[in-house]
C-alpha atoms as a PDB file:
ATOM      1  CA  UNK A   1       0.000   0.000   0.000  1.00  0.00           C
ATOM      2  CA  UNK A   2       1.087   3.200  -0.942  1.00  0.00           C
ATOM      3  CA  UNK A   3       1.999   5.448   2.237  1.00  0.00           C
ATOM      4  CA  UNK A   4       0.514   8.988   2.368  1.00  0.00           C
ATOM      5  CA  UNK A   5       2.665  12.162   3.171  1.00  0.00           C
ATOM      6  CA  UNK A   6       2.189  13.823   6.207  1.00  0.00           C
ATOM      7  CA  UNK A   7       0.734  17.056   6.147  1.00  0.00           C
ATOM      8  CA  UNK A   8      -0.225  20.440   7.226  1.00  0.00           C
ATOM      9  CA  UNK A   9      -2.653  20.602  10.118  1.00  0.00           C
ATOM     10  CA  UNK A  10      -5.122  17.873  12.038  1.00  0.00           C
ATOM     11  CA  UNK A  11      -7.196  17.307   8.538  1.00  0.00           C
ATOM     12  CA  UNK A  12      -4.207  16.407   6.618  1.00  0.00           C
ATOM     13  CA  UNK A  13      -2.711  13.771   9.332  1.00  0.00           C
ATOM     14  CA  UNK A  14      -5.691  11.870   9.782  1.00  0.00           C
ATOM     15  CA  UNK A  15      -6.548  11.128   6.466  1.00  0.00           C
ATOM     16  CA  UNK A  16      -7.805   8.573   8.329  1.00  0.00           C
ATOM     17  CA  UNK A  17      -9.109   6.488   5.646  1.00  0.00           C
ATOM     18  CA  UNK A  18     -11.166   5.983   2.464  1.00  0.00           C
ATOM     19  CA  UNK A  19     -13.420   3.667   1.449  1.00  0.00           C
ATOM     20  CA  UNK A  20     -12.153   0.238   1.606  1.00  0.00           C
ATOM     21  CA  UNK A  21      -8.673   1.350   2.358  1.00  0.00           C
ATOM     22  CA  UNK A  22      -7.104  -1.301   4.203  1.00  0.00           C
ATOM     23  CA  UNK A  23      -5.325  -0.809   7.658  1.00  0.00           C
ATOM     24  CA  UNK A  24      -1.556   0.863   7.549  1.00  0.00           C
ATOM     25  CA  UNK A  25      -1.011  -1.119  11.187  1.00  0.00           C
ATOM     26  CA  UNK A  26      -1.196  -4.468  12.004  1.00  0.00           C
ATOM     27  CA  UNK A  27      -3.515  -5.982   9.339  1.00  0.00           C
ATOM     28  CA  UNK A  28      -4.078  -9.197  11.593  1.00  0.00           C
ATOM     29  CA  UNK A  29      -5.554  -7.651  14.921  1.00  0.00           C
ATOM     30  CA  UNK A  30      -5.706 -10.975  16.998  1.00  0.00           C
ATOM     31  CA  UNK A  31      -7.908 -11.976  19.762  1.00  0.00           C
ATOM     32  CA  UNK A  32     -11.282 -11.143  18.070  1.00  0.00           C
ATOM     33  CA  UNK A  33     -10.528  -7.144  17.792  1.00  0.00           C
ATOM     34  CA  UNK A  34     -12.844  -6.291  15.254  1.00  0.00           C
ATOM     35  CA  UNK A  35     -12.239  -4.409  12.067  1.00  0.00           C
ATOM     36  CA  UNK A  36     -15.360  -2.846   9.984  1.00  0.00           C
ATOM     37  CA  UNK A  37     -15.711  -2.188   6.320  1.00  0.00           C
ATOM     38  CA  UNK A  38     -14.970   1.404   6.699  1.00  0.00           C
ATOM     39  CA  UNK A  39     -11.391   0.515   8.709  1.00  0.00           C
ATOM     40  CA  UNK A  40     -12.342   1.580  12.525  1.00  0.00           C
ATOM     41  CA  UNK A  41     -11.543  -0.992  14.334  1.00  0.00           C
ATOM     42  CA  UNK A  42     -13.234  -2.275  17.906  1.00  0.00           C
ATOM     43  CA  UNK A  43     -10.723  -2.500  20.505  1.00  0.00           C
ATOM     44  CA  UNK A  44     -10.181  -3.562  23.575  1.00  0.00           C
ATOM     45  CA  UNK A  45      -9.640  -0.807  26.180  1.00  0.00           C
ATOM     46  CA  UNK A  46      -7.439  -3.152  28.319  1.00  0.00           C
ATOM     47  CA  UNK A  47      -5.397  -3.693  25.386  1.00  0.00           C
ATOM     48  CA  UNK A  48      -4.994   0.141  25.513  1.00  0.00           C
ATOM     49  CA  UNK A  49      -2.771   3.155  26.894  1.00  0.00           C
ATOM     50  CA  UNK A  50      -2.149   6.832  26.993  1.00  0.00           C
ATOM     51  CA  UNK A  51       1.130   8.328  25.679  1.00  0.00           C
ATOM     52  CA  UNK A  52       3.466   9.262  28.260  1.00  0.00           C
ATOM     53  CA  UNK A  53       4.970  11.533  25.996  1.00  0.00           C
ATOM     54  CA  UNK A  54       1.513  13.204  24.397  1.00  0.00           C
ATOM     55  CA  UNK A  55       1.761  17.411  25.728  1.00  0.00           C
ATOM     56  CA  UNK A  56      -1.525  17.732  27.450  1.00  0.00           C
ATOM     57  CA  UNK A  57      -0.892  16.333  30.987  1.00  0.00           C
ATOM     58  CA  UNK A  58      -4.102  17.636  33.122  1.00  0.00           C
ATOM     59  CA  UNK A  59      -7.424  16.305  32.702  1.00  0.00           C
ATOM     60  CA  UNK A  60     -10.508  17.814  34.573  1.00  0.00           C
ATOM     61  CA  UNK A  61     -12.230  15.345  35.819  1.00  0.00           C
ATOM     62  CA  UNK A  62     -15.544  17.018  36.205  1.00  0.00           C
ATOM     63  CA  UNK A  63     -15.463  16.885  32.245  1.00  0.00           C
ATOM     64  CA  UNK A  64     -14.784  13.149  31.543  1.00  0.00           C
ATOM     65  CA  UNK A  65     -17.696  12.159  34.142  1.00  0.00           C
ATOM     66  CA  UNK A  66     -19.767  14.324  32.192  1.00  0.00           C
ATOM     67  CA  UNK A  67     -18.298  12.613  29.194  1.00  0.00           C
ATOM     68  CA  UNK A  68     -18.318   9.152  30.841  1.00  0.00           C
ATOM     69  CA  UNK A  69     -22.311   9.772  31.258  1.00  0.00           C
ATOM     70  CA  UNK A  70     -22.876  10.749  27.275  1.00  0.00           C
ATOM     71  CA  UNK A  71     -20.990   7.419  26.450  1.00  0.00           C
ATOM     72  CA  UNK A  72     -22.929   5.221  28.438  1.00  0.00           C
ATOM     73  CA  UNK A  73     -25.873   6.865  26.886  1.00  0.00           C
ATOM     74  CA  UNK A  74     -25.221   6.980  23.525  1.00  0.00           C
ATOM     75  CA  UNK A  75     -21.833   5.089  22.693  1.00  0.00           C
ATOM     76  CA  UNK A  76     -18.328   6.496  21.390  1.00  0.00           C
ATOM     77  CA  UNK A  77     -19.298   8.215  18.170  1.00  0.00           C
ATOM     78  CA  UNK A  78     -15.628   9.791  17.089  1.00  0.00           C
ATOM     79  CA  UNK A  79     -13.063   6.820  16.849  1.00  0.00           C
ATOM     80  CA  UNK A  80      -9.752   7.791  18.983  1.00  0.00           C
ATOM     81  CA  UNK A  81      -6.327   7.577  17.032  1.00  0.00           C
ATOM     82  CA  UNK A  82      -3.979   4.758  18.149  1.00  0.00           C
ATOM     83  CA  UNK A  83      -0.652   3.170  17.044  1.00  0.00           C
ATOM     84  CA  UNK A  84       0.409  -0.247  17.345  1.00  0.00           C
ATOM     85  CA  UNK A  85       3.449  -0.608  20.144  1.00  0.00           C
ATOM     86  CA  UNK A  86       3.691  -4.639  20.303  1.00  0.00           C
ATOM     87  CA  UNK A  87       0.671  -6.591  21.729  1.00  0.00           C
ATOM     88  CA  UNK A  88      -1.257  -3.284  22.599  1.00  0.00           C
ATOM     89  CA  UNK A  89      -2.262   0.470  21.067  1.00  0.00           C
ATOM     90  CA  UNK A  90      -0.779   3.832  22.247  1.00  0.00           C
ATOM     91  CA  UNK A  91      -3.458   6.647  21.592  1.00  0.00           C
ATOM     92  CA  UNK A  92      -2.097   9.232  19.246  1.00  0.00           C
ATOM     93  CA  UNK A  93      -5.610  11.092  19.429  1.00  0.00           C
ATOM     94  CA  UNK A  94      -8.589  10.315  21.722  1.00  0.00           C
ATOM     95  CA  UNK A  95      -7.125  10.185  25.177  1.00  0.00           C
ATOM     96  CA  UNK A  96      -9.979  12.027  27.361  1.00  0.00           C
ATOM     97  CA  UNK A  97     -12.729  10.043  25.572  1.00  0.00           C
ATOM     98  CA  UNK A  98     -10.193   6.752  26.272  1.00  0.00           C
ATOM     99  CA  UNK A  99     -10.621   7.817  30.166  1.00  0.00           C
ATOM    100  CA  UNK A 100     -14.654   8.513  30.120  1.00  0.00           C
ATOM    101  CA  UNK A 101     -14.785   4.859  28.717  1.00  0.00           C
ATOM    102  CA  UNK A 102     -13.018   3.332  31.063  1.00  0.00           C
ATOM    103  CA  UNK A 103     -14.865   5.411  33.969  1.00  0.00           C
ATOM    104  CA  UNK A 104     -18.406   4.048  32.386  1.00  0.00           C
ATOM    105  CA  UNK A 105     -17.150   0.349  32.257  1.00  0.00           C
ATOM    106  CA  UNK A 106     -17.151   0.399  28.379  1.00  0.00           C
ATOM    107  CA  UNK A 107     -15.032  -3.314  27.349  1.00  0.00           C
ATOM    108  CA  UNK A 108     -14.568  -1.772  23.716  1.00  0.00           C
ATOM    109  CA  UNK A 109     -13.750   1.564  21.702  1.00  0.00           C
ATOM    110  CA  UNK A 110     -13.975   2.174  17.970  1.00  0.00           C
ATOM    111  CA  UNK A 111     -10.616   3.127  17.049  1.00  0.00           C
ATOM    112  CA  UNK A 112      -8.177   3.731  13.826  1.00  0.00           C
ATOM    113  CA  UNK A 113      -5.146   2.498  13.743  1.00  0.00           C
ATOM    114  CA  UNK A 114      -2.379   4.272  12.117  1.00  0.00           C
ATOM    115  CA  UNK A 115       1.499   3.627  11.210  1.00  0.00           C
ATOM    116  CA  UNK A 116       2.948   7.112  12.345  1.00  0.00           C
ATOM    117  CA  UNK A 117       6.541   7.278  13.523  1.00  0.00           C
ATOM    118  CA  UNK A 118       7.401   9.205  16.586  1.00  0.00           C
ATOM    119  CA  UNK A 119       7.472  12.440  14.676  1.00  0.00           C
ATOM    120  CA  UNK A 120       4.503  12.096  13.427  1.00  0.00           C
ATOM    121  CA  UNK A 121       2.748  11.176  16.370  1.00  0.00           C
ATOM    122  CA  UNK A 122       4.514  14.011  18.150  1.00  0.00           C
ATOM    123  CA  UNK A 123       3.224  16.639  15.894  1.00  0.00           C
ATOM    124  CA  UNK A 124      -0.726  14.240  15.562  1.00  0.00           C
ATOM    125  CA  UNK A 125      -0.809  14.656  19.046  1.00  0.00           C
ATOM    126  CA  UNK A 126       0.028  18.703  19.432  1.00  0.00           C
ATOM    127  CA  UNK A 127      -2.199  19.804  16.584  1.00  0.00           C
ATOM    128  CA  UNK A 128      -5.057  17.832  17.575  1.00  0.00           C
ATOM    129  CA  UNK A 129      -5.040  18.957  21.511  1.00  0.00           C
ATOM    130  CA  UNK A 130      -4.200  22.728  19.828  1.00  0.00           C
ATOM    131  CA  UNK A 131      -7.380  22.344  17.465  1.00  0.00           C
ATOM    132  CA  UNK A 132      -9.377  21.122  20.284  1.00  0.00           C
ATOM    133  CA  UNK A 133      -8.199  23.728  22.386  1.00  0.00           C
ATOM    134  CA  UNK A 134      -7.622  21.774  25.373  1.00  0.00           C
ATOM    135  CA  UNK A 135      -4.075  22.494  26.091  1.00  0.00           C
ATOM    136  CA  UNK A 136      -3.440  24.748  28.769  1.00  0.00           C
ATOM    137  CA  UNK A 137      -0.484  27.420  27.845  1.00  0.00           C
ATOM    138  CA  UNK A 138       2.219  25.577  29.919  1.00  0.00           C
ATOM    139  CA  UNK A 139       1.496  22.321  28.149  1.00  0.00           C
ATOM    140  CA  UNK A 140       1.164  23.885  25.239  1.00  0.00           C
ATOM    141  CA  UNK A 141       4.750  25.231  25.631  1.00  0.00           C
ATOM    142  CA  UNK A 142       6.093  21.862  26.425  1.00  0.00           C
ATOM    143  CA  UNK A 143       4.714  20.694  22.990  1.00  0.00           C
ATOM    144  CA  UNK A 144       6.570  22.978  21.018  1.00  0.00           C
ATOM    145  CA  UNK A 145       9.586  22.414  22.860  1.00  0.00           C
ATOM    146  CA  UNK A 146       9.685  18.527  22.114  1.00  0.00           C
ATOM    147  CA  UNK A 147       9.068  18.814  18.418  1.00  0.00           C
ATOM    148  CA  UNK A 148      12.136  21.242  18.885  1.00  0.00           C
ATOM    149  CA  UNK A 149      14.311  19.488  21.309  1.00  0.00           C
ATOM    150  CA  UNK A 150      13.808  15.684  20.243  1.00  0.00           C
ATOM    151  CA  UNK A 151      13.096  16.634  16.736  1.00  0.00           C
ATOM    152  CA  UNK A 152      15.222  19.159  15.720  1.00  0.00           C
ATOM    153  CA  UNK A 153      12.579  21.843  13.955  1.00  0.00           C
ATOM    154  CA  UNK A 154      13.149  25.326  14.103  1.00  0.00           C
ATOM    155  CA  UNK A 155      10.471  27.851  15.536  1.00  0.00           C
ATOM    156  CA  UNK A 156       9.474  28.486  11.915  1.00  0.00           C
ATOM    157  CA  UNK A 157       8.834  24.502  11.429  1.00  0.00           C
ATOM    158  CA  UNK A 158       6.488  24.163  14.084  1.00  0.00           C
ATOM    159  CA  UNK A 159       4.877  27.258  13.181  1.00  0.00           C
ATOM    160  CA  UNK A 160       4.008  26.267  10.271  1.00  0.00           C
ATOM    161  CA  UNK A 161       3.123  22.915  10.880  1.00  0.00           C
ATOM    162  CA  UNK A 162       0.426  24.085  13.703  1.00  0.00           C
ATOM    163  CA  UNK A 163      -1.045  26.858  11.560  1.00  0.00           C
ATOM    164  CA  UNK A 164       0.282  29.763  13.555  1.00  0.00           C
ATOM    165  CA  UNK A 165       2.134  32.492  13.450  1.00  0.00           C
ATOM    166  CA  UNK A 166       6.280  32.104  13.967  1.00  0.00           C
ATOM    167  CA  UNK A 167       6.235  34.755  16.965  1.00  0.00           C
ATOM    168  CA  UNK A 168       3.253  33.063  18.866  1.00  0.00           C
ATOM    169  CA  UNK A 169       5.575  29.957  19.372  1.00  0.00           C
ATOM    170  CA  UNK A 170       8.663  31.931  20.299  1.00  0.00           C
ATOM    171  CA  UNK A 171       6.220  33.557  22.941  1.00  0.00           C
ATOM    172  CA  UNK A 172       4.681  30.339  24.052  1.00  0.00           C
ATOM    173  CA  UNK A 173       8.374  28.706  24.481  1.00  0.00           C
ATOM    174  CA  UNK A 174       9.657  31.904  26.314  1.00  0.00           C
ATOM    175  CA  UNK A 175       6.699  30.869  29.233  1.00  0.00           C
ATOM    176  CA  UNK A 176       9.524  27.703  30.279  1.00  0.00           C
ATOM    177  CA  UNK A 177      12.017  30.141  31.472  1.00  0.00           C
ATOM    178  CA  UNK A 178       9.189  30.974  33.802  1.00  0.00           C
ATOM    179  CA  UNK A 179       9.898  29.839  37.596  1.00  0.00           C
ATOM    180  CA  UNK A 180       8.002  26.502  38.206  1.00  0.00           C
ATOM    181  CA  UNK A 181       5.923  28.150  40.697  1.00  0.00           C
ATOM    182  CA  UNK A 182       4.751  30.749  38.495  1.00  0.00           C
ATOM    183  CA  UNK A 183       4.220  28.058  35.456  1.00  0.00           C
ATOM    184  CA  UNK A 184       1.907  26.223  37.832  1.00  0.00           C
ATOM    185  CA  UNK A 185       0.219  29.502  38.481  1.00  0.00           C
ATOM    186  CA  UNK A 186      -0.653  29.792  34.730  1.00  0.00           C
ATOM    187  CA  UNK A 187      -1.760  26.499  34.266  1.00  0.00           C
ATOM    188  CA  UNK A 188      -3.932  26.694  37.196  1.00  0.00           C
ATOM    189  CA  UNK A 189      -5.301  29.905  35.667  1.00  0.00           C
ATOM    190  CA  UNK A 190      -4.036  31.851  38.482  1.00  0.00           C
ATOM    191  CA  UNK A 191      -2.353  34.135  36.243  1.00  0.00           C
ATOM    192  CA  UNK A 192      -2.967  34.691  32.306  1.00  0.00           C
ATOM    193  CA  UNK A 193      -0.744  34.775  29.502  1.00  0.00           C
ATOM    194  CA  UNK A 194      -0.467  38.314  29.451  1.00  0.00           C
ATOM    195  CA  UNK A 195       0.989  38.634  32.996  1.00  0.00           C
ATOM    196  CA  UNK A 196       2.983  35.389  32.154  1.00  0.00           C
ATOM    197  CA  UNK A 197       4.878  37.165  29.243  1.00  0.00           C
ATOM    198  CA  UNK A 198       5.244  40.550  31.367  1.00  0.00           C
ATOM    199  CA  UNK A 199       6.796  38.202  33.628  1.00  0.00           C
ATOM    200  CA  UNK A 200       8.991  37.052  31.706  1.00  0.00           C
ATOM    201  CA  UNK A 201      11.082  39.733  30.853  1.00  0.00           C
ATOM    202  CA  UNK A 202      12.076  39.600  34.814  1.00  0.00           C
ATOM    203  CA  UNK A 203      15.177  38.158  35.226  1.00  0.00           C
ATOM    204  CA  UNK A 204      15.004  38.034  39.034  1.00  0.00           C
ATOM    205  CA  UNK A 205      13.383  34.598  39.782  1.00  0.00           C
ATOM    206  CA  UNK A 206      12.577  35.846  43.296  1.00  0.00           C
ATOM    207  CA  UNK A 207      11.166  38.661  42.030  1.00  0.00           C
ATOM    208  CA  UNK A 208       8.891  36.948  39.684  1.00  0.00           C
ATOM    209  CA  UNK A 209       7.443  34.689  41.621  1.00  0.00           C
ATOM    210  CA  UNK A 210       6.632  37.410  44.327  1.00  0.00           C
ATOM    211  CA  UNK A 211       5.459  39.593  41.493  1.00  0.00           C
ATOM    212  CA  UNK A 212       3.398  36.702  40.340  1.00  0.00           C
ATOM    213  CA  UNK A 213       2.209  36.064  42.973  1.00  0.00           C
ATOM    214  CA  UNK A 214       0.950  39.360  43.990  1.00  0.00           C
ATOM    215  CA  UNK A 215      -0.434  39.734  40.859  1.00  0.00           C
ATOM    216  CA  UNK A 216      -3.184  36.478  41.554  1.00  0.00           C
ATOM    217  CA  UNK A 217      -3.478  37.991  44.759  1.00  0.00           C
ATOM    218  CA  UNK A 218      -4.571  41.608  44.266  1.00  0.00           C
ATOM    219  CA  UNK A 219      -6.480  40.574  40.795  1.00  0.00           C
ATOM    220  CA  UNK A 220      -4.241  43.058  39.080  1.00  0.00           C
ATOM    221  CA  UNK A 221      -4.908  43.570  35.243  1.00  0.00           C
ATOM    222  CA  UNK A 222      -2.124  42.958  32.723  1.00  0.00           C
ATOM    223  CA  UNK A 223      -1.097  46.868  32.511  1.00  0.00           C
ATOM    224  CA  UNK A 224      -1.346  47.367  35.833  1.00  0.00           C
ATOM    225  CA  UNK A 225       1.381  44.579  36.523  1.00  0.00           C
ATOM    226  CA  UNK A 226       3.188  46.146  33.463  1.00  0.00           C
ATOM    227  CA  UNK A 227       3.530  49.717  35.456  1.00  0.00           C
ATOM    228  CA  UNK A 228       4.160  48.515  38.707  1.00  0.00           C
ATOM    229  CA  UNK A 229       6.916  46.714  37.308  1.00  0.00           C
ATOM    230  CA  UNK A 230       8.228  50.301  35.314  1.00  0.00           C
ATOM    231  CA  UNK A 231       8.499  52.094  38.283  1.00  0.00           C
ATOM    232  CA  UNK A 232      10.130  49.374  40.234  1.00  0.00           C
ATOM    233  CA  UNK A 233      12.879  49.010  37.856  1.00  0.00           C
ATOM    234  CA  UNK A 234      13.901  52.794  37.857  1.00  0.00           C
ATOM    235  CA  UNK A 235      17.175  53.414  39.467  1.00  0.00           C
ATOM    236  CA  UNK A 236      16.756  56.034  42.254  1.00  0.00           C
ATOM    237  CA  UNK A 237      18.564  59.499  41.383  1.00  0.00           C
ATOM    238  CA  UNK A 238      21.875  59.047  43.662  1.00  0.00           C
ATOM    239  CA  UNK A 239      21.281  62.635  45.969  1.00  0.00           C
ATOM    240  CA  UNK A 240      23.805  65.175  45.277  1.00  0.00           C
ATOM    241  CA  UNK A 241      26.303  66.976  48.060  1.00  0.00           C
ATOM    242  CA  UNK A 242      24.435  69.375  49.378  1.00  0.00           C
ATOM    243  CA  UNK A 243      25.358  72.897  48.236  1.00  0.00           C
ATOM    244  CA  UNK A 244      27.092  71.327  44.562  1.00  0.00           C
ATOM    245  CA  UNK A 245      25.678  71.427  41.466  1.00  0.00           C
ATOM    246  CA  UNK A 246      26.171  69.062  38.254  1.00  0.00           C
ATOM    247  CA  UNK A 247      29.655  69.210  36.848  1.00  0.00           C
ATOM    248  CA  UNK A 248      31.072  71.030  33.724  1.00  0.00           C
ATOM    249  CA  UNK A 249      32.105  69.020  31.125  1.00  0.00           C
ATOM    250  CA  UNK A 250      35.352  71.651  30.889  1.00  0.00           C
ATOM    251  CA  UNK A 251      36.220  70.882  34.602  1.00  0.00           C
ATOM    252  CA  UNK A 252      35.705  66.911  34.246  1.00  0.00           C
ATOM    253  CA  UNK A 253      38.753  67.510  31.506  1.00  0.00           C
ATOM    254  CA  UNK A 254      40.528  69.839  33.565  1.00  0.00           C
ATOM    255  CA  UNK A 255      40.555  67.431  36.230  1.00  0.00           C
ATOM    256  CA  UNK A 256      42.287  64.795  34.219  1.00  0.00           C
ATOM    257  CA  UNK A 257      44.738  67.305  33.367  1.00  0.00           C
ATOM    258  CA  UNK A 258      45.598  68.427  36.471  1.00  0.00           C
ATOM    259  CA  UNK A 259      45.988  64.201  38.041  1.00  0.00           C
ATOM    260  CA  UNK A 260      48.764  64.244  35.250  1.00  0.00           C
ATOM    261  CA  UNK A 261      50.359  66.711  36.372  1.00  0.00           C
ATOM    262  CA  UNK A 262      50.116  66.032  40.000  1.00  0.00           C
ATOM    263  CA  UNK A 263      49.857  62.625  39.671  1.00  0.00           C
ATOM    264  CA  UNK A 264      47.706  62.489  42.613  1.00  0.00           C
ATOM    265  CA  UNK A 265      43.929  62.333  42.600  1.00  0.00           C
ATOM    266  CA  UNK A 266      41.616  65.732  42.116  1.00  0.00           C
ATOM    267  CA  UNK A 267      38.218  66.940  42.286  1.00  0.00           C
ATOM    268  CA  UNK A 268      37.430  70.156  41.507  1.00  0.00           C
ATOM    269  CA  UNK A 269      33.926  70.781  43.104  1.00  0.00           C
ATOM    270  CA  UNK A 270      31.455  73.047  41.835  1.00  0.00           C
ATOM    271  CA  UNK A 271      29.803  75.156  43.923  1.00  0.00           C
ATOM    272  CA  UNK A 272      26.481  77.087  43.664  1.00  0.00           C
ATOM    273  CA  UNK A 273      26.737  80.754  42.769  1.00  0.00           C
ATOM    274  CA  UNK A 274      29.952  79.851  40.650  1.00  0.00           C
ATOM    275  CA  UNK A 275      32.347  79.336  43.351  1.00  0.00           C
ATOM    276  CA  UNK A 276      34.816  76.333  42.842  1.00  0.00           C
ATOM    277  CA  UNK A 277      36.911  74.000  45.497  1.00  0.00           C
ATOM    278  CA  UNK A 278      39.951  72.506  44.419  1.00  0.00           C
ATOM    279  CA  UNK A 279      40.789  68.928  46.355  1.00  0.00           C
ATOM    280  CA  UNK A 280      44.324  66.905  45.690  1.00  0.00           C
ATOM    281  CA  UNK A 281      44.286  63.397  47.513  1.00  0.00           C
ATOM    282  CA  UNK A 282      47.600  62.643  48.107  1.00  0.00           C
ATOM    283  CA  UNK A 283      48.489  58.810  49.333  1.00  0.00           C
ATOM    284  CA  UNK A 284      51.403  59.583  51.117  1.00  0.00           C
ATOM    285  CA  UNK A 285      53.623  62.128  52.956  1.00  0.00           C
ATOM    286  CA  UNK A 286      56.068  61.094  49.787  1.00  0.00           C
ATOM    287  CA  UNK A 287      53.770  62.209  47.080  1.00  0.00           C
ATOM    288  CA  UNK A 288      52.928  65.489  49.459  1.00  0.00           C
ATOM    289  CA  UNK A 289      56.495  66.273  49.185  1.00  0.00           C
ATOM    290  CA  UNK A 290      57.170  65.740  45.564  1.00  0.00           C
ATOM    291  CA  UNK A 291      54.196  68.257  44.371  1.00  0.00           C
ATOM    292  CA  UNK A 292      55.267  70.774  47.193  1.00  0.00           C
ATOM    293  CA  UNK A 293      59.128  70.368  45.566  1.00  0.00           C
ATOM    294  CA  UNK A 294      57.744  70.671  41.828  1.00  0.00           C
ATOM    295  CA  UNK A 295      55.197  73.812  42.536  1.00  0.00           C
ATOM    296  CA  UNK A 296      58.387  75.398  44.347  1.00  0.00           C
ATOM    297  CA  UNK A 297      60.167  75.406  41.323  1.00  0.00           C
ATOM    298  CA  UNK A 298      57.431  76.319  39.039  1.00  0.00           C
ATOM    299  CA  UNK A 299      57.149  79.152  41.435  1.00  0.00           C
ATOM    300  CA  UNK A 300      61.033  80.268  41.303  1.00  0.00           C
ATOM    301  CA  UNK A 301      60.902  80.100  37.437  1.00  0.00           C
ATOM    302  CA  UNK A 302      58.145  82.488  37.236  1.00  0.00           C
ATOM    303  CA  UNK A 303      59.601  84.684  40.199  1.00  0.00           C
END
C-alpha cells in the first residue's frame, strides 16, 4: 500500500481512511478485535494506553464524568487515534474520551489504527489537543519544545506545521524560562498569559514569583502589573552633596589634566553661585612632598 505524506494541520494527518482502504497497522488484529468495512476498528480498552509523551498532561475530571455519562448513553461516536506498540495500542488522538470509557465500564472503543513514527505522532498529538483547544499554555509550551528538542525543527517549522504564526511559538516557548511556581500559576489559571509574558522579561526569579504572585493575589490587570513593574525598575537618582551642582564638562577635563600633572587624585567641586573647590588626595607624605618640591620650582621660574 502506498503510504501517504504527512501534512499540514489535524485534517491532513488523519486522512484517516477511504473507502475500503485497508489498515496501515497491524492488518491481523488478533484476539477477536474487530475491524469494519470502513477501517475503525473495535478494541479492547485493556489492550490500551495513553502516551506518556503526548503534551496535554491535566485532565478535569468534572469533564470526563460528564463525558463518561454521554458514552454510556449513547456510545463512542468519534473513533480515537492509536498506534500499534507490540501486543497493545498507544493513543495518538482520543485520550480524554479513552478515560470517560473506562470510567463508564465500556469493554470496547472504535478506534483507527495508524502507522505514524514518533514524529509524526509528536506533531498528531500537538495539533489535535491545539485544534481542540484543550491544552493549557504551559502544556502547550512543552509541545513545542519537544518537536524542537527531540526533533530538531526550528520555531518556523512548528509554526508552520500548527497553523500559527512564527512569533506566537517563540512567545509560548519563552513561558519555560518561567519559575516553576509561576508556570503552575498559569496552568492553574491563576495568572494569564499576558501577565505570564510581562513576567517574563524579569530576570530576578525571586522577584517573579513574588510579582506573580501578587499579581493572583490583588487581581491586578495585565497593565497594571506592566507599570508597577516600570516604576520598580527605575534606578533612584543618587542625591547630590548638598550645596554642589552638576559638573562642567570643561572641569571633568581639567581634572584629568591636572591628576597628570600632580599625579595624585583631584576633584574640583562646583559650587552654587559659581564658586569652585579645588581637592588633591595625596596617598602619602612622599607624594605630598614631591608636588610641594615641583610647585616650588614652578614658582622660582616664574619669580
Amino acid at each position: 500500500m502506498k503510504k501517504k505524506k504527512l501534512g499540514k494541520g489535524l485534517n491532513a494527518l488523519l486522512e484517516l481512511y477511504d473507502e475500503g482502504e485497508e489498515l496501515t497497522a497491524d492488518e491481523n488484529i488478533e484476539n477477536s478485535d474487530k475491524t469494519e468495512d470502513n477501517g475503525v476498528n473495535m478494541l479492547r480498552t485493556s489492550l490500551i494506553e495513553p502516551d506518556r509523551k503526548q503534551p496535554r498532561k491535566n485532565f478535569d475530571e468534572d469533564a470526563i464524568d460528564q463525558l463518561s455519562q454521554s458514552l454510556q448513553q449513547h456510545g463512542m461516536l468519534q473513533p480515537i487515534i492509536v498506534r500499534k506498540n507490540g501486543d497493545s495500542y498507544v493513543i495518538v488522538a482520543g485520550e480524554r474520551r479513552w478515560r470517560a470509557a473506562m470510567k463508564a465500564g465500556i469493554k470496547e472503543v472504535p478506534a483507527i489504527v495508524r502507522e505514524l513514527d514518533d514524529l509524526q505522532c509528536a506533531q498528531f498529538a500537538l495539533i489535535e489537543n491545539l485544534q481542540r483547544e484543550s491544552l493549557d499554555p504551559i502544556e502547550e509550551a512543552a509541545g513545542y519544545k519537544r518537536l524542537s528538542k527531540e526533533f530538531s525543527m526550528t520555531q518556523e517549522q512548528i509554526a508552520e506545521r500548527v497553523s500559527k504564526p512564527r512569533s506566537v511559538v517563540a512567545n509560548s516557548l519563552r513561558l519555560l524560562e518561567l519559575p516553576e511556581s509561576v508556570q503552575k500559576m498559569l496552568s492553574n489559571g491563576d495568572i494569564s498569559v499576558g501577565h505570564a509574558k510581562v513576567l517574563a522579561g524579569v530576570a530576578d526569579k525571586e522577584k517573579c514569583a513574588a510579582m506573580a504572585q501578587r499579581a493572583a493575589e490583588e487581581k491586578l490587570t495585565v497593565r497594571a502589573l506592566e507599570a508597577m513593574l516600570a516604576a520598580e525598575s527605575k534606578e533612584p537618582k543618587k542625591p547630590q552633596a548638598k550645596g554642589f551642582v552638576s559638573k562642567d564638562p570643561y572641569v571633568s577635563e581639567l581634572e584629568i589634566a591636572m591628576k597628570k600633572l600632580t599625579g595624585a587624585a583631584v576633584k574640583v567641586k562646583q559650587q552654587k553661585g559659581g564658586a569652585q573647590r579645588l581637592e588633591i588626595e595625596f596617598k602619602s607624605m612622599e607624594e605630598l612632598k614631591s608636588f610641594a618640591s615641583r610647585l616650588a620650582v614652578s614658582t622660582e621660574v616664574e619669580g
